[in-house]
PDB file of N, CA and C in Angstrom:
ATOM      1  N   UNK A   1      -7.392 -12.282  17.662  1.00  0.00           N
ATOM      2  CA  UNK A   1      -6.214 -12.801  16.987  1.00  0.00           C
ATOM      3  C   UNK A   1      -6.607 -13.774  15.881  1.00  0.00           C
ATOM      4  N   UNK A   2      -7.398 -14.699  16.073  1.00  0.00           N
ATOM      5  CA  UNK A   2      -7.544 -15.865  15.292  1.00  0.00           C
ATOM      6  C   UNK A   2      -8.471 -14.933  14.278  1.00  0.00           C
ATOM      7  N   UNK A   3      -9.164 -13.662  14.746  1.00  0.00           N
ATOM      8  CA  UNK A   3     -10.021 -13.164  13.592  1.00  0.00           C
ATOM      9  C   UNK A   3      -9.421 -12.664  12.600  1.00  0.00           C
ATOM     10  N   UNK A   4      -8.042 -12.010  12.494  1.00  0.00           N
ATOM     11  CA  UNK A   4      -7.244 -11.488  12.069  1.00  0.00           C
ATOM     12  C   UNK A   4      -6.731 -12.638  11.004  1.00  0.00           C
ATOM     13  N   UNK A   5      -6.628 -13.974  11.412  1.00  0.00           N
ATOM     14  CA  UNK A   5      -5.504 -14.387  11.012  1.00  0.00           C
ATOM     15  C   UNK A   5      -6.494 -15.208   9.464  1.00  0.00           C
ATOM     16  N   UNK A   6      -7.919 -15.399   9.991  1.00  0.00           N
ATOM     17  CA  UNK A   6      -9.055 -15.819   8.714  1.00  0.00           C
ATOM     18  C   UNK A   6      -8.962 -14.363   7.733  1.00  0.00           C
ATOM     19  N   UNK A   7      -9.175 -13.428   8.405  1.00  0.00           N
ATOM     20  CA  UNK A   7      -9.279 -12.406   7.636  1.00  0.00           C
ATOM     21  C   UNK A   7      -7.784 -12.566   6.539  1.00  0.00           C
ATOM     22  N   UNK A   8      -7.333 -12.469   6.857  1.00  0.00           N
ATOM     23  CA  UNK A   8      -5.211 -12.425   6.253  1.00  0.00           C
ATOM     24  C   UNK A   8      -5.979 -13.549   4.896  1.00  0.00           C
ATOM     25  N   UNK A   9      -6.630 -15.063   5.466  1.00  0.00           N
ATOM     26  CA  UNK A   9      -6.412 -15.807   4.682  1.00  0.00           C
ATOM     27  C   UNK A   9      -7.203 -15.601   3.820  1.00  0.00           C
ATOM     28  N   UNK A  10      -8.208 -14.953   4.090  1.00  0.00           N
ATOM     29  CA  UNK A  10      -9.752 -14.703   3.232  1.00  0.00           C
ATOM     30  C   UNK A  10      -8.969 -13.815   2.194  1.00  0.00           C
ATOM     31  N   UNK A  11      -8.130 -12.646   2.674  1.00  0.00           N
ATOM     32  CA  UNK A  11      -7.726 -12.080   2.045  1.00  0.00           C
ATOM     33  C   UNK A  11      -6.727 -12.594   0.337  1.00  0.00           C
ATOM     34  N   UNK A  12      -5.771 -13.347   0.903  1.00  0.00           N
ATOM     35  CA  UNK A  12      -5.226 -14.069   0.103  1.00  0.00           C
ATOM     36  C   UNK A  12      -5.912 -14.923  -1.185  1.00  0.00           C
ATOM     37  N   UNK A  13      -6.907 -15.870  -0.336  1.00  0.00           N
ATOM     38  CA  UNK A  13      -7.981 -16.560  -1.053  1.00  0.00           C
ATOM     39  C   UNK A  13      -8.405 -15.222  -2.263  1.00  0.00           C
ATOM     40  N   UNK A  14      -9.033 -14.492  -1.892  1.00  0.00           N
ATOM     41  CA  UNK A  14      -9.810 -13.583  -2.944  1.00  0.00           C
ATOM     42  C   UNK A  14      -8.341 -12.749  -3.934  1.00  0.00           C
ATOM     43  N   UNK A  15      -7.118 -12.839  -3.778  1.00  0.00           N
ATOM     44  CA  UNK A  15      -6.326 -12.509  -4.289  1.00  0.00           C
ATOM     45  C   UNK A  15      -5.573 -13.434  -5.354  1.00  0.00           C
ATOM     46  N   UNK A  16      -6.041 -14.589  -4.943  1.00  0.00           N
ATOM     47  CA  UNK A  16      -5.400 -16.112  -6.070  1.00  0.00           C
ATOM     48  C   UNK A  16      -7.121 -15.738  -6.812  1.00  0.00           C
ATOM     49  N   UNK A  17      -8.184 -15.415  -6.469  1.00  0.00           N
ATOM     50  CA  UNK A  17      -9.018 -15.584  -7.309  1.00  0.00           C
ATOM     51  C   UNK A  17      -9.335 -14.590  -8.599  1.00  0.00           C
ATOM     52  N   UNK A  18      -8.679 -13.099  -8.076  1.00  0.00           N
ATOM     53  CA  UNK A  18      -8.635 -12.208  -8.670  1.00  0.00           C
ATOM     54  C   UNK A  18      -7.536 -12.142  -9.486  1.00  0.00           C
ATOM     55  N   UNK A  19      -6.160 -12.625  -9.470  1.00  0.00           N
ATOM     56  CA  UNK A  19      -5.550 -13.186 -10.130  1.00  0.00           C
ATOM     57  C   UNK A  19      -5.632 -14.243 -11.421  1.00  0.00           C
ATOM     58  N   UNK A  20      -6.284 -15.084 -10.890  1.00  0.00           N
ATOM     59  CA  UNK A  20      -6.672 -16.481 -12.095  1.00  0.00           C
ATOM     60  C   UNK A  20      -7.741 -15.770 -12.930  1.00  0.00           C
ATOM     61  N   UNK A  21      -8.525 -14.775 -12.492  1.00  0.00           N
ATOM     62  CA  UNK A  21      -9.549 -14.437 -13.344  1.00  0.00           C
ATOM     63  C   UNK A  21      -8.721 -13.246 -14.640  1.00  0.00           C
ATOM     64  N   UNK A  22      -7.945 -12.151 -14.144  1.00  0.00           N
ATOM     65  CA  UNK A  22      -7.083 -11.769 -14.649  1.00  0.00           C
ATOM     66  C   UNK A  22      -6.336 -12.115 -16.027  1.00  0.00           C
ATOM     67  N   UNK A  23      -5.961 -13.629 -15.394  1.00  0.00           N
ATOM     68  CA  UNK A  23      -5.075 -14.198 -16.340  1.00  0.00           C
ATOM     69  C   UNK A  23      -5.847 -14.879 -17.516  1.00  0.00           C
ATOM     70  N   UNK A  24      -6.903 -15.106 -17.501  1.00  0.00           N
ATOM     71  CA  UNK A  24      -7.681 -14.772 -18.749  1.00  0.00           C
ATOM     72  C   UNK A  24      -7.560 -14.284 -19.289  1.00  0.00           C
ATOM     73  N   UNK A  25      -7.234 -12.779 -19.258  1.00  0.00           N
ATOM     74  CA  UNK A  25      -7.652 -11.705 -20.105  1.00  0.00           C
ATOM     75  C   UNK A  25      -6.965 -11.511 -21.087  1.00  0.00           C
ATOM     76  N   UNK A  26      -7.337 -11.490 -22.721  1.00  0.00           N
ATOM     77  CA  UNK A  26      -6.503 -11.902 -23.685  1.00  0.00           C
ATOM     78  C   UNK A  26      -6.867 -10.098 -24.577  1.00  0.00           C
ATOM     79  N   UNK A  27      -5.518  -9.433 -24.766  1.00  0.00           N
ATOM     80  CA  UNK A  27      -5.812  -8.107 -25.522  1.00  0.00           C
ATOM     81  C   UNK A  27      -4.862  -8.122 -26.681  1.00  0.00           C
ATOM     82  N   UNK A  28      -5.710  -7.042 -27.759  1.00  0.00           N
ATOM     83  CA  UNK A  28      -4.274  -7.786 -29.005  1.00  0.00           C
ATOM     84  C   UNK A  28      -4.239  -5.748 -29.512  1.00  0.00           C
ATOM     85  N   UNK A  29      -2.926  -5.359 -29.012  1.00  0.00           N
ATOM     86  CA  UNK A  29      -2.692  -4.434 -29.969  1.00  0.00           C
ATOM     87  C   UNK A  29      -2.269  -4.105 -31.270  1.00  0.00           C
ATOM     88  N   UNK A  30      -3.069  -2.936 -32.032  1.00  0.00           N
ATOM     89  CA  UNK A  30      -2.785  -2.816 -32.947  1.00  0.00           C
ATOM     90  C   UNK A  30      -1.795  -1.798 -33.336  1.00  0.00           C
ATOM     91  N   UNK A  31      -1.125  -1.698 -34.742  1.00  0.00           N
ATOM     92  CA  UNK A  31      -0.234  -0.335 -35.044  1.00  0.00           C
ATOM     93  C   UNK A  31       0.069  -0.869 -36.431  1.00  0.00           C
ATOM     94  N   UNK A  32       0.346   0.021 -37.053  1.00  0.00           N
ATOM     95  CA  UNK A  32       0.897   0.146 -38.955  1.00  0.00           C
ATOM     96  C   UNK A  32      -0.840  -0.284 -39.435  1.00  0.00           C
ATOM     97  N   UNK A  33      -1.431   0.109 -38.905  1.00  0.00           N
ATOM     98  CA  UNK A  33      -2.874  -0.215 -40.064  1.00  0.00           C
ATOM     99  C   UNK A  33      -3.353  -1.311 -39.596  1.00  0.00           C
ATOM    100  N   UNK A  34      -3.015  -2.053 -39.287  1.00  0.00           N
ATOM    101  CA  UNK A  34      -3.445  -3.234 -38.325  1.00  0.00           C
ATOM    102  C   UNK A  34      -2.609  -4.471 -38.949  1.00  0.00           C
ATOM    103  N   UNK A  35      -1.346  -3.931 -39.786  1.00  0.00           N
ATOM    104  CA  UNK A  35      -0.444  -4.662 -40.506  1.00  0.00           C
ATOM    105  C   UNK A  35       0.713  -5.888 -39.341  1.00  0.00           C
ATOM    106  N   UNK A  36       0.327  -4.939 -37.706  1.00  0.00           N
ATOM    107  CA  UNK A  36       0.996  -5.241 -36.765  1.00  0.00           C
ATOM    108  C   UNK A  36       0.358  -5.734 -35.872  1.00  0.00           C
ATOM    109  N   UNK A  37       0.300  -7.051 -34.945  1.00  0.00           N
ATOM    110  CA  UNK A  37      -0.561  -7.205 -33.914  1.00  0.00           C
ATOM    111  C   UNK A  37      -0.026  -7.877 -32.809  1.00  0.00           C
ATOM    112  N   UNK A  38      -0.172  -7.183 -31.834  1.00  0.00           N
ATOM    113  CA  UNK A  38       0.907  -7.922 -30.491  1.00  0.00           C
ATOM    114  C   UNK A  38      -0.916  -8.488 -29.416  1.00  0.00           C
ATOM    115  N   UNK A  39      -0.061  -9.661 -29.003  1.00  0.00           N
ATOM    116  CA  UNK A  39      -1.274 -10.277 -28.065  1.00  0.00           C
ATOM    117  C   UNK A  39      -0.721 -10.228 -26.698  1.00  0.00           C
ATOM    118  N   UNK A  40      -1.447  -9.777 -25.757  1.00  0.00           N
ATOM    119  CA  UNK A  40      -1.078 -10.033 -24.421  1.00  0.00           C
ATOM    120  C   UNK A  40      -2.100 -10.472 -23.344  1.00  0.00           C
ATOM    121  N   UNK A  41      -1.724 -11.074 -22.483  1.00  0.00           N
ATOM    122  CA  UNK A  41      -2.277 -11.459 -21.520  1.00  0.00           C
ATOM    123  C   UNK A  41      -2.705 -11.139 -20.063  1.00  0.00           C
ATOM    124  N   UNK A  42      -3.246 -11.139 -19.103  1.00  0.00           N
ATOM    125  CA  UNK A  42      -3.932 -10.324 -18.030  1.00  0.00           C
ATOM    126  C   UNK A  42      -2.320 -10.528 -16.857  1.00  0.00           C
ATOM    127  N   UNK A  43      -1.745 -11.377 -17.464  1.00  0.00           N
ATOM    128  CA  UNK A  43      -0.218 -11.586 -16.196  1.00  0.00           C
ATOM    129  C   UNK A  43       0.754 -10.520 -17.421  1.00  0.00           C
ATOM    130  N   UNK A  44       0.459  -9.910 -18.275  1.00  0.00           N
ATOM    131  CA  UNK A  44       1.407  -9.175 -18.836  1.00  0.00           C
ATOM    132  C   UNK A  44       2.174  -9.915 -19.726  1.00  0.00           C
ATOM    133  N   UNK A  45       2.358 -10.814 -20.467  1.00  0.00           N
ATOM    134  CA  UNK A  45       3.173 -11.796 -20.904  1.00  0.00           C
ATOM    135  C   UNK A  45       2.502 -11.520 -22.338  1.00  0.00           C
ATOM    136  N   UNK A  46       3.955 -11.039 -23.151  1.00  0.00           N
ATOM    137  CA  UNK A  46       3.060 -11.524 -24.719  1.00  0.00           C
ATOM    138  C   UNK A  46       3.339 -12.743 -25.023  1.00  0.00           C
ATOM    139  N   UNK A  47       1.526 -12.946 -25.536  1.00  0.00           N
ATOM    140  CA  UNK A  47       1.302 -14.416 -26.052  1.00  0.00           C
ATOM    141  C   UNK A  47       1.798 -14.275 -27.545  1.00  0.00           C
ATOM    142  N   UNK A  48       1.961 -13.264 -28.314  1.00  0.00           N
ATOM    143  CA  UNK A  48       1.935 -13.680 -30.065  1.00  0.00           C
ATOM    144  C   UNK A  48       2.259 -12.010 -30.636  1.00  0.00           C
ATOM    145  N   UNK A  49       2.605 -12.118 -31.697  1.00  0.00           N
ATOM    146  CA  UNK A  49       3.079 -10.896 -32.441  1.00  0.00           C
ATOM    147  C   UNK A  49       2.906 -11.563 -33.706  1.00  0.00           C
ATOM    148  N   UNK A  50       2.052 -10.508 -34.522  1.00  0.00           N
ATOM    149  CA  UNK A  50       1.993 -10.942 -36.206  1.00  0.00           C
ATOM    150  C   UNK A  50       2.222  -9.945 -37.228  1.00  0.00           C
ATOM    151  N   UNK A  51       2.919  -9.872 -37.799  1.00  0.00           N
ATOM    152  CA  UNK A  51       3.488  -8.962 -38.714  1.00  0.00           C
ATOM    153  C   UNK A  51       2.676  -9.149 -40.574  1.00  0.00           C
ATOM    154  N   UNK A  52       2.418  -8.709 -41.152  1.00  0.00           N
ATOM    155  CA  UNK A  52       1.889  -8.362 -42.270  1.00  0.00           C
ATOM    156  C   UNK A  52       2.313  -7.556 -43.191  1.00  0.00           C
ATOM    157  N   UNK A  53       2.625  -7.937 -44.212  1.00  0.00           N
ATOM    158  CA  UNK A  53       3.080  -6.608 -45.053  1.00  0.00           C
ATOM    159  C   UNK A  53       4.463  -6.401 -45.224  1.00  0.00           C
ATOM    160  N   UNK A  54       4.958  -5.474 -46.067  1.00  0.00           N
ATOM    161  CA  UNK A  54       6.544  -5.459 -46.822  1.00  0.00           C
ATOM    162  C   UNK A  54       6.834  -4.241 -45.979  1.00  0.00           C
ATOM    163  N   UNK A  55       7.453  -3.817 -44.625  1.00  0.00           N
ATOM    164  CA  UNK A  55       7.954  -2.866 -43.725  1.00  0.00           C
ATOM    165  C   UNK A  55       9.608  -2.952 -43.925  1.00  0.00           C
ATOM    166  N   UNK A  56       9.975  -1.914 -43.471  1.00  0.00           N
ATOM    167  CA  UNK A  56      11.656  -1.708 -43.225  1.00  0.00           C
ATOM    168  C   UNK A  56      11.829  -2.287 -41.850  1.00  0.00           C
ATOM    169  N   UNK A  57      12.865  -2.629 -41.678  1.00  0.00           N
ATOM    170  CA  UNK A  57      12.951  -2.809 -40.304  1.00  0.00           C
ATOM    171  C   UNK A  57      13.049  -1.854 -39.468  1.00  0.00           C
ATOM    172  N   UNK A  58      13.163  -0.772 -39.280  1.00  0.00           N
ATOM    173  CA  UNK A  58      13.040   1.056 -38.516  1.00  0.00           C
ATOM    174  C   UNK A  58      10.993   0.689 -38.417  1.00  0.00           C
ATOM    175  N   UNK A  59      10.257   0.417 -39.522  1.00  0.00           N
ATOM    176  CA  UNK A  59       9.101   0.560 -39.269  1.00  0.00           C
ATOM    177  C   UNK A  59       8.665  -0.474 -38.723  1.00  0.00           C
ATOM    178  N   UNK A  60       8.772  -1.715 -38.669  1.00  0.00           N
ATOM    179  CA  UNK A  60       8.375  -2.492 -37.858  1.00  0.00           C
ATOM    180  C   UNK A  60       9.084  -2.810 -36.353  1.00  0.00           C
ATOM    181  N   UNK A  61      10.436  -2.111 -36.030  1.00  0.00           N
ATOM    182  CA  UNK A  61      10.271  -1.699 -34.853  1.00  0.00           C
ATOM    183  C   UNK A  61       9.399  -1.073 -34.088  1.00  0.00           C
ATOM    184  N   UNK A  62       8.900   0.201 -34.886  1.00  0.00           N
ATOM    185  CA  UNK A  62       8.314   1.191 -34.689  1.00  0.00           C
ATOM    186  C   UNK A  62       7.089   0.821 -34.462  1.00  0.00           C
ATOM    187  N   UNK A  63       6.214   0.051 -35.266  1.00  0.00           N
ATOM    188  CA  UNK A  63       5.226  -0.527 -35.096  1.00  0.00           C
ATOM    189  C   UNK A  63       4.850  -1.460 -34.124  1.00  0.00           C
ATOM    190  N   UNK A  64       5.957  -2.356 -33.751  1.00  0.00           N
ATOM    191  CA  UNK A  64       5.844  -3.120 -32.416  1.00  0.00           C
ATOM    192  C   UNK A  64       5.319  -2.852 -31.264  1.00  0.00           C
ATOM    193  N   UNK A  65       6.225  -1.179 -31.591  1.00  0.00           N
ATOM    194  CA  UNK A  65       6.398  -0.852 -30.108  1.00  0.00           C
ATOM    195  C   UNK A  65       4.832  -0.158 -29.769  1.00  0.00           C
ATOM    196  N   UNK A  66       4.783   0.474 -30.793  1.00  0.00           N
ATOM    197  CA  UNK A  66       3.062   1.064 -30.528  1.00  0.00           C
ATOM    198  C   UNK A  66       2.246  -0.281 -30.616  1.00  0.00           C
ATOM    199  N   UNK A  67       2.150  -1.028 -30.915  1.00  0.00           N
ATOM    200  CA  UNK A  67       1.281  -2.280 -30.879  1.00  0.00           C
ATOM    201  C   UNK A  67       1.571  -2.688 -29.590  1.00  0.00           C
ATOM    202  N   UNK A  68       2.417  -2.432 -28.693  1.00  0.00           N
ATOM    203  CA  UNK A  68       2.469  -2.916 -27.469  1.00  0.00           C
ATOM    204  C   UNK A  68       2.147  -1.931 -26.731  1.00  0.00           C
ATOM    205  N   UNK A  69       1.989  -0.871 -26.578  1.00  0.00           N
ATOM    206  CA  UNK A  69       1.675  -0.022 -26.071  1.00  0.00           C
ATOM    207  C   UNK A  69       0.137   0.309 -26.013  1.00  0.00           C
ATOM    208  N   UNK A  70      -0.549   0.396 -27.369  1.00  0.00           N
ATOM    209  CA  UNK A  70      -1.849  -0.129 -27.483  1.00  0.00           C
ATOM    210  C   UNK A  70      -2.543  -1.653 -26.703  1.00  0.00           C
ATOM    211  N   UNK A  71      -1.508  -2.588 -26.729  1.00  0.00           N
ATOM    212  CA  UNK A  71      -2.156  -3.787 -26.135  1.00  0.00           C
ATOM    213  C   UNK A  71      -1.875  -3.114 -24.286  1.00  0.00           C
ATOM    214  N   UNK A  72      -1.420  -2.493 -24.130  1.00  0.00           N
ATOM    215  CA  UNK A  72      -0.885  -1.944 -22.736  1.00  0.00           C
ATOM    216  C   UNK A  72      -1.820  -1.307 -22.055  1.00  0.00           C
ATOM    217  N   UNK A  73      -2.095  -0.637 -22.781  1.00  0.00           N
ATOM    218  CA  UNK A  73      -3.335   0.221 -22.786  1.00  0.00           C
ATOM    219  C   UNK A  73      -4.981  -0.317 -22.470  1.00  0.00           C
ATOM    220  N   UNK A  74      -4.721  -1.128 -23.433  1.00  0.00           N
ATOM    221  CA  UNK A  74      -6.195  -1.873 -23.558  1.00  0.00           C
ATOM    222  C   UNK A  74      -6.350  -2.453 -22.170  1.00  0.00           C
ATOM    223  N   UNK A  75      -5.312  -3.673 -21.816  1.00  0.00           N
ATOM    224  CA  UNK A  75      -4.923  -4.531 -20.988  1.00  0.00           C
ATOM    225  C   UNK A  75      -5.452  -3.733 -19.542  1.00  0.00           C
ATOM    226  N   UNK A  76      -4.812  -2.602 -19.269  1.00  0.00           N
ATOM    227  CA  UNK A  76      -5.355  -1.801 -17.995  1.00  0.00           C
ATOM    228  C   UNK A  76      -6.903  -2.012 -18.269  1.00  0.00           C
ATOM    229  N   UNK A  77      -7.181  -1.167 -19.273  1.00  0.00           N
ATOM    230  CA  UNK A  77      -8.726  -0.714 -18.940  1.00  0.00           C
ATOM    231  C   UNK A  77      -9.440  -2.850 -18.636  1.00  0.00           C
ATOM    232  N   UNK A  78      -9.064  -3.427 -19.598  1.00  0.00           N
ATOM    233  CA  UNK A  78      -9.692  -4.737 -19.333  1.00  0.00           C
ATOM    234  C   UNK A  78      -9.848  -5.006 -17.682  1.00  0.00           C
ATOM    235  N   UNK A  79      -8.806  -4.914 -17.332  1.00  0.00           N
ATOM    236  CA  UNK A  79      -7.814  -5.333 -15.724  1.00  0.00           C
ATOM    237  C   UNK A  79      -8.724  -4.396 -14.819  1.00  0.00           C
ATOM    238  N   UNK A  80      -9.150  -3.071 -14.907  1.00  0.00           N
ATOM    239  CA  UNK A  80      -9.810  -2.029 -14.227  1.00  0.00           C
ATOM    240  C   UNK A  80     -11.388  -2.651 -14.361  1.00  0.00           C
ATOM    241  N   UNK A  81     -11.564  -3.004 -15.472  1.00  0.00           N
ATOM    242  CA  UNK A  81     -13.046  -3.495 -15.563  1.00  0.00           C
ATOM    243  C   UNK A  81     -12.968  -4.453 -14.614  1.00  0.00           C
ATOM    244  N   UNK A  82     -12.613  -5.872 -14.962  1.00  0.00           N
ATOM    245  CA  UNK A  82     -12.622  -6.860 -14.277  1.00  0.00           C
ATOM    246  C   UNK A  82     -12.414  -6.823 -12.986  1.00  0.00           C
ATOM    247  N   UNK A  83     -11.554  -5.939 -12.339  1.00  0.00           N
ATOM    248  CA  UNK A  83     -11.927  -5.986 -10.776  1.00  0.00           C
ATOM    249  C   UNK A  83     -12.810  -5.289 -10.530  1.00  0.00           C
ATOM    250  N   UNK A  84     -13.118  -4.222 -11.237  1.00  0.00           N
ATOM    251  CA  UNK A  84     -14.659  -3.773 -10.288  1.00  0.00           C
ATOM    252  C   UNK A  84     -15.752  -4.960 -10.121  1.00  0.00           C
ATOM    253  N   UNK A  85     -15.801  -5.178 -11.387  1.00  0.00           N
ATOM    254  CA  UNK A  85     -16.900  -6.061 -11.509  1.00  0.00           C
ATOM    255  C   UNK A  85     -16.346  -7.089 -10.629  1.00  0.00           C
ATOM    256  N   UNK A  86     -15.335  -7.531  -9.718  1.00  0.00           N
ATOM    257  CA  UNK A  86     -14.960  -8.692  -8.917  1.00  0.00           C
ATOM    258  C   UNK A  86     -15.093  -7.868  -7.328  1.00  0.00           C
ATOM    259  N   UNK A  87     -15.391  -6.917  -7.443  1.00  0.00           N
ATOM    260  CA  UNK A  87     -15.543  -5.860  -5.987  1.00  0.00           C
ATOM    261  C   UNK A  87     -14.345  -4.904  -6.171  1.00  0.00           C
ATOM    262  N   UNK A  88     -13.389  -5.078  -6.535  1.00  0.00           N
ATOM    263  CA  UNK A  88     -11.993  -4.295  -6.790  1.00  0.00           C
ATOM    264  C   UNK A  88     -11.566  -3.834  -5.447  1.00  0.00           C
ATOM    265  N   UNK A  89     -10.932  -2.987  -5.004  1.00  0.00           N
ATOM    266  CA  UNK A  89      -9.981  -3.247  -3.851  1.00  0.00           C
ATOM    267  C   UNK A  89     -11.235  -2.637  -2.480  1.00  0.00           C
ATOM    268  N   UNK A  90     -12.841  -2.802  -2.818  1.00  0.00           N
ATOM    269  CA  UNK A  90     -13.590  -2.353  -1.640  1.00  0.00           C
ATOM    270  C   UNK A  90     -13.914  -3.663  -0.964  1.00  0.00           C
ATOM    271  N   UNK A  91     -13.413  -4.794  -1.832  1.00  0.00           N
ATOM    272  CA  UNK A  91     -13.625  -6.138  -1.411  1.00  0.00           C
ATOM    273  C   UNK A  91     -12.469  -6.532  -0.464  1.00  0.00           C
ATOM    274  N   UNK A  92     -10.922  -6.109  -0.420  1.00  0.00           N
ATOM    275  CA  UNK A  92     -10.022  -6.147   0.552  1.00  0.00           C
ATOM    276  C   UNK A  92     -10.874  -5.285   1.831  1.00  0.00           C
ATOM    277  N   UNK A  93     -11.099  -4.400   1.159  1.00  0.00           N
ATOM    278  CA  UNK A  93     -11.586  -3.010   2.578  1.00  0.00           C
ATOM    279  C   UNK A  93     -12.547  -3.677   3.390  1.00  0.00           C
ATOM    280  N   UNK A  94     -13.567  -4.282   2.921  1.00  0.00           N
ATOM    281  CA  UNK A  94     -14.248  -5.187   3.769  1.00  0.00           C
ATOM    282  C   UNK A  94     -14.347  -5.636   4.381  1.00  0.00           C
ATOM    283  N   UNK A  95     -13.062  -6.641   4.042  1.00  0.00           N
ATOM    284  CA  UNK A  95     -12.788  -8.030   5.126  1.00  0.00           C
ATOM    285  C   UNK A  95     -12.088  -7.465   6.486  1.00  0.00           C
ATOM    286  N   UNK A  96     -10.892  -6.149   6.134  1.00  0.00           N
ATOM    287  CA  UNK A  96     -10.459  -5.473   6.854  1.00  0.00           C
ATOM    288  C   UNK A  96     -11.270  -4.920   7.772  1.00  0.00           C
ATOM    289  N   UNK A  97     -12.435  -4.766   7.424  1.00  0.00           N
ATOM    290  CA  UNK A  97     -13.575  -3.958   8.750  1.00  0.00           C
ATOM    291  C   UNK A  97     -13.422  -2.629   8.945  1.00  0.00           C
TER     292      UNK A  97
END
């Protein structure tokens, strides 16, 4: 019982750590030529959007949205790296036994 209950916490512990490391992770998509640039962060949160250039507003919708989608993109593969390299979910399997 009590082994269970370190394990639960160990578990948790390595989940605030894999988290905070995460939230580092800073990705900036691009779109319109690189006239467009959305920034995001490893908790998903855009940090910044920068616009460049004389667009319609239809194209810099348009551009947003692929600039976020590109930062979306990126953001996984970053997020996929970083937990392997942190053990990624064989490090839960572990503790589990």
């Amino acid at each position: 019982m009590f082994n269970k209950i370190k394990q639960i916490k160990d578990m948790r512990s390595q989940a605030k750590i894999m988290q905070a490391a995460l939230a580092e992770v800073m990705v900036v998509g691009k779109a319109a030529g690189g006239d467009v640039m959305v920034t995001i962060d490893g908790n998903q949160q855009c940090q910044g959007v920068k616009i460049e250039g004389e667009m319609s507003n239809e194209k810099i919708a348009s551009a947003v949205k692929d600039a976020l989608n590109d930062a979306s993109k990126k953001l996984q593969r970053e997020m996929a790296a970083k937990m392997k390299d942190m053990g990624g979910l064989d490090a839960f399997k572990d503790m589990m036994g």
